[in-house]
Each structure stands twice: as structure tokens, then as C-alpha cells.
Protein backbone atom coordinates (compact mmCIF):
# COMPACT_ATOMS: atom_id res chain seq x y z
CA UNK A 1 -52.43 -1.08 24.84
CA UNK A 2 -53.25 -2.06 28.31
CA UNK A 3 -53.40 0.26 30.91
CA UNK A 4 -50.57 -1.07 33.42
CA UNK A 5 -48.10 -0.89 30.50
CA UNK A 6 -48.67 3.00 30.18
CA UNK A 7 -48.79 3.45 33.75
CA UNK A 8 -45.50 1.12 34.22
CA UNK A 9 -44.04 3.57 31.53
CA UNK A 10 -45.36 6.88 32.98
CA UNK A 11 -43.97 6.09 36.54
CA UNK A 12 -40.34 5.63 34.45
CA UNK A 13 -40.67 8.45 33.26
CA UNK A 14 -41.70 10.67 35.73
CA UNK A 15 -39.33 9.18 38.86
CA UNK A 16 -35.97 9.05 36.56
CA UNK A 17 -35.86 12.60 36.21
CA UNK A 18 -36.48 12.47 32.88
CA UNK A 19 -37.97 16.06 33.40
CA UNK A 20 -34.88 17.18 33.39
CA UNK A 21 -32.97 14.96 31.00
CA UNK A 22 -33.72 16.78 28.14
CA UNK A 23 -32.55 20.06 29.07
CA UNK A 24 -28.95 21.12 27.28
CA UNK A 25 -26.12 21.93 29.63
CA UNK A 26 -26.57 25.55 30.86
CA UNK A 27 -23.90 27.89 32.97
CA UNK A 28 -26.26 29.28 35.97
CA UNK A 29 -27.85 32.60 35.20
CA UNK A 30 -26.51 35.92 36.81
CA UNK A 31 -28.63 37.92 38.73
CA UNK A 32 -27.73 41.46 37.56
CA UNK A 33 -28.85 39.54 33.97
CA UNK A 34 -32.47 38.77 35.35
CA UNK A 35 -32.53 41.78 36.72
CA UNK A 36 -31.24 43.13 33.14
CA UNK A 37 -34.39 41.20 31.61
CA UNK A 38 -36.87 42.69 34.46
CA UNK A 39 -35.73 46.39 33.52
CA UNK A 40 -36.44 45.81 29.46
CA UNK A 41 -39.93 44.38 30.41
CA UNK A 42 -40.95 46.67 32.84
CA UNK A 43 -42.01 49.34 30.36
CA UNK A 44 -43.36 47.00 27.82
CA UNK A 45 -46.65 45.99 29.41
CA UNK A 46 -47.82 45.06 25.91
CA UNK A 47 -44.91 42.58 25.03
CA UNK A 48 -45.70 40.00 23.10
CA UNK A 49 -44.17 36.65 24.22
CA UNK A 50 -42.92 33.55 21.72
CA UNK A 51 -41.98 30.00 23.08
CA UNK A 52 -40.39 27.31 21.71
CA UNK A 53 -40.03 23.95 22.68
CA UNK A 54 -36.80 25.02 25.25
CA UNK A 55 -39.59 25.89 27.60
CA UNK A 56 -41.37 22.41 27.41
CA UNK A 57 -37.73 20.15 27.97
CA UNK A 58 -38.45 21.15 31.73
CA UNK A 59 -41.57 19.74 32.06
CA UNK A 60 -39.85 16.13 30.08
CA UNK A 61 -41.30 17.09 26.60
CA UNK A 62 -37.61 16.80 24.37
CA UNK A 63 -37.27 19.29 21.70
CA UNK A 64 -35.70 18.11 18.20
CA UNK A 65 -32.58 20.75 18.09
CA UNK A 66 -30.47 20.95 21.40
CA UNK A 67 -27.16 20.35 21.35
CA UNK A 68 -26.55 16.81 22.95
CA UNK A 69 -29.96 16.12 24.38
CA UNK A 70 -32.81 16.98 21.68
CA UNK A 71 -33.95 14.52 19.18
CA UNK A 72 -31.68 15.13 16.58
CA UNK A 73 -28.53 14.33 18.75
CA UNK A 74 -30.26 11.16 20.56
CA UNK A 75 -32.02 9.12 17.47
CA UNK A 76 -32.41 9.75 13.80
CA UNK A 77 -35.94 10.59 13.83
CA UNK A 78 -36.90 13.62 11.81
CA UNK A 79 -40.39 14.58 11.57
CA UNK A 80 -43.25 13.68 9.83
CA UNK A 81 -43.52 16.05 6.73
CA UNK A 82 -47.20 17.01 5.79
CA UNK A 83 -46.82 15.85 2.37
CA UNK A 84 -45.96 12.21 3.15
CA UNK A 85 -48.18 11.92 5.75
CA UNK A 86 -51.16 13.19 3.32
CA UNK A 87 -49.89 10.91 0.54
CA UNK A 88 -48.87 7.83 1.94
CA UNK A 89 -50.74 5.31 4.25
CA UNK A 90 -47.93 3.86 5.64
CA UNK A 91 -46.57 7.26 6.96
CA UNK A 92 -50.34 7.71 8.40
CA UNK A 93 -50.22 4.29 9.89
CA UNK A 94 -46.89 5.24 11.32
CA UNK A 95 -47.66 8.35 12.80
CA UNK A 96 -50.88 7.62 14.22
CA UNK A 97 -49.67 3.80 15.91
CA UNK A 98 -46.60 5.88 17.53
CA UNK A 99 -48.93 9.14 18.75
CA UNK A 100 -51.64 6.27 19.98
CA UNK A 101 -48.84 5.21 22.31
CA UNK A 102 -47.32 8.29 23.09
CA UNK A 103 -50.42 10.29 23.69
CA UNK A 104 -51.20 8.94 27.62
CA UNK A 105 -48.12 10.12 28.40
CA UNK A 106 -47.50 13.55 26.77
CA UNK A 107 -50.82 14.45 27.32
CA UNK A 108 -50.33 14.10 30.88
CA UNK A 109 -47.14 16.29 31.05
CA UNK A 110 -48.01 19.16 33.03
CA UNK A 111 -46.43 22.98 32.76
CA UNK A 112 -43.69 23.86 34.87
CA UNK A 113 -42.37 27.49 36.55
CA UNK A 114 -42.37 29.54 33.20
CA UNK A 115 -45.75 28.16 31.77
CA UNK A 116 -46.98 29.30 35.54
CA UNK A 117 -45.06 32.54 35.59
CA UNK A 118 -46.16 33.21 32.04
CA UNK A 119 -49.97 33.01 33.16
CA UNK A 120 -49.11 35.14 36.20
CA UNK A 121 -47.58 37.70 33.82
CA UNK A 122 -50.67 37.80 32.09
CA UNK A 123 -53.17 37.85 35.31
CA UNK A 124 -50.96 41.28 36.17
CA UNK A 125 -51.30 43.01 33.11
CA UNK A 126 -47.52 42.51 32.37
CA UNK A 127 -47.81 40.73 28.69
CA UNK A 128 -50.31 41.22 26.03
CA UNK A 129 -49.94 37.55 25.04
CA UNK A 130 -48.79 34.39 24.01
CA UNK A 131 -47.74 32.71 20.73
CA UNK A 132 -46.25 29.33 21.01
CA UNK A 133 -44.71 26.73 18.72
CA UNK A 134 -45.24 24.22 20.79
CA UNK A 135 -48.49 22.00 20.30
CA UNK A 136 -48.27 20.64 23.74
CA UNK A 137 -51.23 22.59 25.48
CA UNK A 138 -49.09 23.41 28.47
CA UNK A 139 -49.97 27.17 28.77
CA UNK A 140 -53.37 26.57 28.49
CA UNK A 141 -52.95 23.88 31.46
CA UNK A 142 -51.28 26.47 33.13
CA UNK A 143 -53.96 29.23 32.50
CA UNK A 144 -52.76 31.66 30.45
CA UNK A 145 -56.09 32.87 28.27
CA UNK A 146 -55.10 34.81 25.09
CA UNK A 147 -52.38 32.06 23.48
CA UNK A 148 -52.09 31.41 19.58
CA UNK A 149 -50.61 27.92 18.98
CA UNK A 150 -48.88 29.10 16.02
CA UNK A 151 -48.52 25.41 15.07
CA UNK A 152 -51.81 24.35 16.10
CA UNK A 153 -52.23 21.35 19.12
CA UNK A 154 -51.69 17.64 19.20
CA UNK A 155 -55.28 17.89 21.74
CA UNK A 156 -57.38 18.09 18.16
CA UNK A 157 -57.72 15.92 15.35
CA UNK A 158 -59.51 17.15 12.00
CA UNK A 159 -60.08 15.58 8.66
CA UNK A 160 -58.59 16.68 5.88
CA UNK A 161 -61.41 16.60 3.57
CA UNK A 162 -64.42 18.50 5.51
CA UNK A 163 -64.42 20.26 8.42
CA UNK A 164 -65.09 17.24 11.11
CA UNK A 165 -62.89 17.65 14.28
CA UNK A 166 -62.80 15.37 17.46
CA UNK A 167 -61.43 16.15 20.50
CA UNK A 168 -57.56 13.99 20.95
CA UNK A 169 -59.17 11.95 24.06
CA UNK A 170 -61.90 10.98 22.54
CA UNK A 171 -60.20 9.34 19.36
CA UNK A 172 -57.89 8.16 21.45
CA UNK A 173 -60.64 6.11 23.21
CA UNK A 174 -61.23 5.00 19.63
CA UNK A 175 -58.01 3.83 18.69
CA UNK A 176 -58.21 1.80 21.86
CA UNK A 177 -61.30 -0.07 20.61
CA UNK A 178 -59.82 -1.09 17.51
CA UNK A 179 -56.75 -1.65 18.74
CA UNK A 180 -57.24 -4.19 21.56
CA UNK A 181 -53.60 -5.45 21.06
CA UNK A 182 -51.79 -2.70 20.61
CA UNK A 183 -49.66 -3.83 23.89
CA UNK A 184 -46.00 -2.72 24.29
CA UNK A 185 -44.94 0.03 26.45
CA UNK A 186 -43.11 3.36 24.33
CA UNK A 187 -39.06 4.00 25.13
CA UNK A 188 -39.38 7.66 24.11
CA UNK A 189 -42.19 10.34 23.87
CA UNK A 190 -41.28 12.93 21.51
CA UNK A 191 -42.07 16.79 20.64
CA UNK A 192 -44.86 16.00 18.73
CA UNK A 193 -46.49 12.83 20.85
CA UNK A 194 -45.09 10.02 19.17
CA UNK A 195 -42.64 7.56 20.06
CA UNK A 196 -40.51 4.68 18.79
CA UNK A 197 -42.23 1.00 18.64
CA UNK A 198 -41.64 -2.27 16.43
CA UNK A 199 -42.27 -2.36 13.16
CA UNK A 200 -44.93 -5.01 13.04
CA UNK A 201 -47.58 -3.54 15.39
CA UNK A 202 -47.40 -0.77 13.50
CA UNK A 203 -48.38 -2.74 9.97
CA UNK A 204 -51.09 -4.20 12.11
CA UNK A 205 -52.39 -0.65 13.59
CA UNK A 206 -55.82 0.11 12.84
CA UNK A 207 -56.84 4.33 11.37
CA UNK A 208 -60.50 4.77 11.61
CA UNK A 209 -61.43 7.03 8.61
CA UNK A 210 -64.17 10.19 8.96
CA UNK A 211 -67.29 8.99 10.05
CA UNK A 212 -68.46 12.08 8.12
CA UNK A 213 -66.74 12.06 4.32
CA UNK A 214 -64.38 8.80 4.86
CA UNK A 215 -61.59 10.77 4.56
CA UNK A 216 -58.15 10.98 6.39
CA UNK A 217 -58.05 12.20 9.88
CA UNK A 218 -55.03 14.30 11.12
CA UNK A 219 -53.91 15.91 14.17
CA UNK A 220 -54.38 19.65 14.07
CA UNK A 221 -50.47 20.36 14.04
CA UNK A 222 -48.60 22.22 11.71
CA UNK A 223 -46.26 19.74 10.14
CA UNK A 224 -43.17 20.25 8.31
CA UNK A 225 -43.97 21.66 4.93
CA UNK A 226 -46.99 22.91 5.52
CA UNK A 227 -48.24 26.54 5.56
CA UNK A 228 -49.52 28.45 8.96
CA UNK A 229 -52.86 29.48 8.53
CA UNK A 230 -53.59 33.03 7.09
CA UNK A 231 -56.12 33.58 9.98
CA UNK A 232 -53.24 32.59 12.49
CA UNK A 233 -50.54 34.74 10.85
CA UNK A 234 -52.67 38.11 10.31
CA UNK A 235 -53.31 37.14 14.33
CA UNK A 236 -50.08 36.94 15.00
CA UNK A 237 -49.36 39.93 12.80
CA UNK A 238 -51.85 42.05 14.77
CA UNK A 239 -50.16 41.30 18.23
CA UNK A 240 -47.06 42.47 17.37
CA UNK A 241 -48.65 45.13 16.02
CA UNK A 242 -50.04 46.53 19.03
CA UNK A 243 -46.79 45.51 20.92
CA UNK A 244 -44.03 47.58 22.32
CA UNK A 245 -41.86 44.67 21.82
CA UNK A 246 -40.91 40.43 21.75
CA UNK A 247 -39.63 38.18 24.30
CA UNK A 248 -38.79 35.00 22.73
CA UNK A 249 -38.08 32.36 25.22
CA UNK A 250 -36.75 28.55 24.62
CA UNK A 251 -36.59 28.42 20.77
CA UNK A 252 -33.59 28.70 18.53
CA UNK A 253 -35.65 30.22 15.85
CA UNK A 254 -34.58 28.05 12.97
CA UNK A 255 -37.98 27.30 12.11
CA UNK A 256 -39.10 30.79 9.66
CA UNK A 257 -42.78 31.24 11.51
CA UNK A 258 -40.97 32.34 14.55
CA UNK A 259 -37.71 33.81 12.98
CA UNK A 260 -40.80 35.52 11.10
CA UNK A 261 -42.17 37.70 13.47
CA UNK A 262 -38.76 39.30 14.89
CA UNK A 263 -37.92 40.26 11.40
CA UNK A 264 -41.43 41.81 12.06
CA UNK A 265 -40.80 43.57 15.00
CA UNK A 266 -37.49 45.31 14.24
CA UNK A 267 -39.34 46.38 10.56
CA UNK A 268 -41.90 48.01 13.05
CA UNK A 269 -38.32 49.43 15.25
CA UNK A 270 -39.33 47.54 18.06
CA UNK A 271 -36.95 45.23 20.09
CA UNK A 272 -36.51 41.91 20.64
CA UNK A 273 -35.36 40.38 24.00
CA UNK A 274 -34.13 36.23 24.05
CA UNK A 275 -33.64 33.68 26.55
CA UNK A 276 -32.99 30.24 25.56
CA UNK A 277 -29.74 27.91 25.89
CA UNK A 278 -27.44 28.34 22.95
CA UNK A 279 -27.56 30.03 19.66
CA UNK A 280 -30.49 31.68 17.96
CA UNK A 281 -31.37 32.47 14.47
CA UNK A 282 -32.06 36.03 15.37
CA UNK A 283 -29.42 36.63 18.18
CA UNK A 284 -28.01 39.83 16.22
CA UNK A 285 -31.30 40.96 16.21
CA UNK A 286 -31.91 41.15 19.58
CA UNK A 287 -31.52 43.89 22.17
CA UNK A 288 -31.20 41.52 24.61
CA UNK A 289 -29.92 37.91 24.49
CA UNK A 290 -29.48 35.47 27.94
CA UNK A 291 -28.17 31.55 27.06
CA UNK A 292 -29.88 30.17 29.86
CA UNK A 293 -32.24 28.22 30.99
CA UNK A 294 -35.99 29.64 30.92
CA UNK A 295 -37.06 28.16 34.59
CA UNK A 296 -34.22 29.78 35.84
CA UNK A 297 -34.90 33.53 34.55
CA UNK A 298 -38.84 34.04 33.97
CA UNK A 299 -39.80 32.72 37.48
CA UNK A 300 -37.42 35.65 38.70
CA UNK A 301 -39.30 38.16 37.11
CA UNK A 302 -41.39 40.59 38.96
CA UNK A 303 -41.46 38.55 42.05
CA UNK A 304 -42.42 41.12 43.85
CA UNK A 305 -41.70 40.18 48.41
């Protein structure tokens, strides 16, 4: 792909306010319910915090389930399930010539006021940590330390054969050189990095194979279908654990690894606190429950004059 053709995209993207496009309609959040939110926290200096991908559609990553705006709504994409894409080339071929073309762009998104307030949280002692859904990278970029990605990152690639990993920029730089065509500019990025492009470049795309065992080379991200790793989940398990509690903020909870570990929480009697737009899985769980937009709560939050 040549470089003016990303750049021509990314300068779309970023001046059409497509950072806010992909938030779902909202009602503006009250202030007695932030202050509410700032109460249940402020005696839970070990709460554990879980994000979804309602917390990235303000920094222009979409997420797949919002009502009018996510993927599902826009497009009939679905994603890639883990079995197809270990069985069948094509789906490899697929996934890896739309990521290839998505990748300049969503690696570049950068974290926006709750990624920020979420490190500052964690700076001041107010959170033990993070676990995210999201494979997006955007806490780290914002510089919180102790995050799980629960469904791994789109900034790794492994093989799926031995234990060779390469760093997402780098085989990106090696997609380039064997794809010196690879030329039209993406119309969507999507949750996981990919995006929609014609049919025939992507019968044409070139996969290298592992330069160690030959074998297929995936991104390290959770797909559909596939299982969270047992060293993740005890992780996970041990946080909330040691907790006094879960914020869950931007995810509707559908998928079980999240919906998991409130049922964990309230088998410990601990409670459960929600922000996000719209229904959750778990909202008769919760002790608390705001429908509104994260940026407009968490950023609120001990902001101490």
C-alpha cells in the first residue's frame, strides 16, 4: 500500500469526526449520578476495573454491538471465528490482507479521557487494576501499568505451531515487502484492525509463514471460539479476589469472559458498579448501573480543585 493512500485515509478519518461517529445516542449524565459513582468508589481503593469496547468508540475504534452505530447495525461483518481462521487459508488470507490495511490506522488511534483518567486512577492508588476486552493497546498508550488484555492485543503476532512471536510493526513492515501492490485506501477500520477491501487484492495478498517451523502466524487476539488462557483467567481470578469490588465500564457483557467475572464477584458478595450506554448482560446484578457515556462520567471522578 503506498504511504499517501493511508495518510489520505487517516486525515478522513481523523477530521470527519469519526471519533465520535461511533458512539450510540446517549441522554447527558446527571451530576448527583457521578457523584453517585464517586461515593461507591471511594471506599473501594482495590476495585477492579473491566472495559469493553464502549470505551474505545471515543477514541474512533467502532465496537460490533451498539445499537445503530456498531458493526453489527452498519455492515454484515461478523468476526473471524478461530476455527476458520486456523482451518482455512482463504479466511487467513482474508484476515491478514484486511488487518495489513487497517493496521496504520488503528494502531495509531490514541486513548481518550477515560483511558487517561483510568491511568490517573491508578497513579493515586484509587484502582487495583485493569482488565480489558479490548485488544487495542490504548491503556497501555495511556499508561496505566498493571492491565490484563483479557483477549490478548492486535500489537503481537505468534505462530500457532511453536512459540515464535513478532512484534505487529515489524510484520507489518513485512507484509509491505511482499506486498508492493497492495494499493487501495480502507473505507472502515474495525474492532479488531481490519477493514473492508475488494475481493481480488485479497486472492492476490501474500502470508509469510514462520521463519521458525513454517507454520501459520496469527495475531495474539482471542477470537471467537476460542478459549482465554488458564494463566489469564486464574489472573483475572486473583484480582477480583483481592478486590472490594468491579466497575465495568463500556461493555454490554454479552461476551461470557466478562459476564464471567461479575458472576464472580457477587459469588464472593462483592458489588458490581456499570457505566456504559444501553443494556447489559449483568444489569440486575449490579449495585449500580449509569447508561451513559464513559468520557462523560470517569473523567468526573475524583477531580479533586
Amino acid at each position: 500500500m503506498r504511504l499517501t493512500n493511508i495518510l489520505r485515509f487517516r486525515n478522513t478519518f481523523t477530521n470527519s469526526g469519526a471519533t465520535l461517529q461511533f458512539v450510540p445516542k446517549h441522554n447527558p449524565v446527571l451530576e448527583s449520578d457521578v457523584k453517585l459513582l464517586e461515593d461507591f468508589l471511594m471506599s473501594k481503593p482495590n476495585i477492579v476495573v473491566l472495559t469493553g469496547a464502549g470505551i474505545s468508540t471515543e477514541s474512533g475504534i467502532p465496537d460490533y454491538r451498539s445499537a445503530g452505530v456498531g458493526l453489527y447495525a452498519r455492515s454484515n461483518h461478523r468476526p473471524v471465528q478461530h476455527m476458520e481462521f486456523v482451518k482455512s487459508q482463504a479466511i487467513r488470507q482474508r484476515y491478514w490482507a484486511r488487518n495489513f490495511v487497517g493496521w496504520p490506522t488503528f494502531s495509531s488511534t490514541e486513548p481518550n479521557v477515560t483511558h487517561h483518567a483510568l491511568a490517573r486512577f491508578e497513579r493515586e492508588g484509587r484502582i487495583q487494576g485493569i482488565v480489558t476486552q479490548n485488544v487495542d493497546r490504548l491503556h497501555t498508550k495511556a499508561g496505566a501499568k498493571n492491565v490484563v488484555e483479557l483477549h490478548g492485543s492486535g500489537y503481537v503476532v505468534k505462530c500457532l505451531s511453536c512459540e515464535y512471536r513478532i512484534d505487529r510493526h515489524e510484520f507489518q513492515n513485512i507484509l509491505n515487502t511482499i506486498n508492493p501492490e497492495f494499493k487501495d485506501a480502507p473505507d472502515m477500520v474495525r474492532p479488531d484492525g481490519d477493514v473492508e477491501i475488494p475481493l481480488d487484492y485479497i486472492e492476490n495478498f501474500k502470508i509469510p509463514s514462520c521463519p521458525d517451523c513454517g507454520g501459520n502466524l496469527k495475531p495474539e487476539i482471542v477470537f471467537f471460539g476460542d478459549s482465554i488462557p488458564k494463566d489469564r483467567a486464574h489472573k483475572v481470578a486473583e484480582m477480583i479476589y483481592n478486590s472490594d469490588g468491579l466497575l465495568v465500564l463500556g461493555s454490554s457483557l454479552m461476551v461470557f469472559s466478562g459476564y464471567r467475572m461479575v458472576l464472580q464477584n457477587k459469588d464472593l458478595n462483592l458489588p458490581v458498579a456499570i457505566v456504559t450506554i444501553g443494556e447489559t448482560r449483568a444489569d440486575h446484578l449490579a449495585e449500580i448501573k449509569l447508561s451513559a457515556k464513559c468520557g462523560d462520567v470517569i473523567p468526573k471522578l475524583f477531580n479533586f480543585k
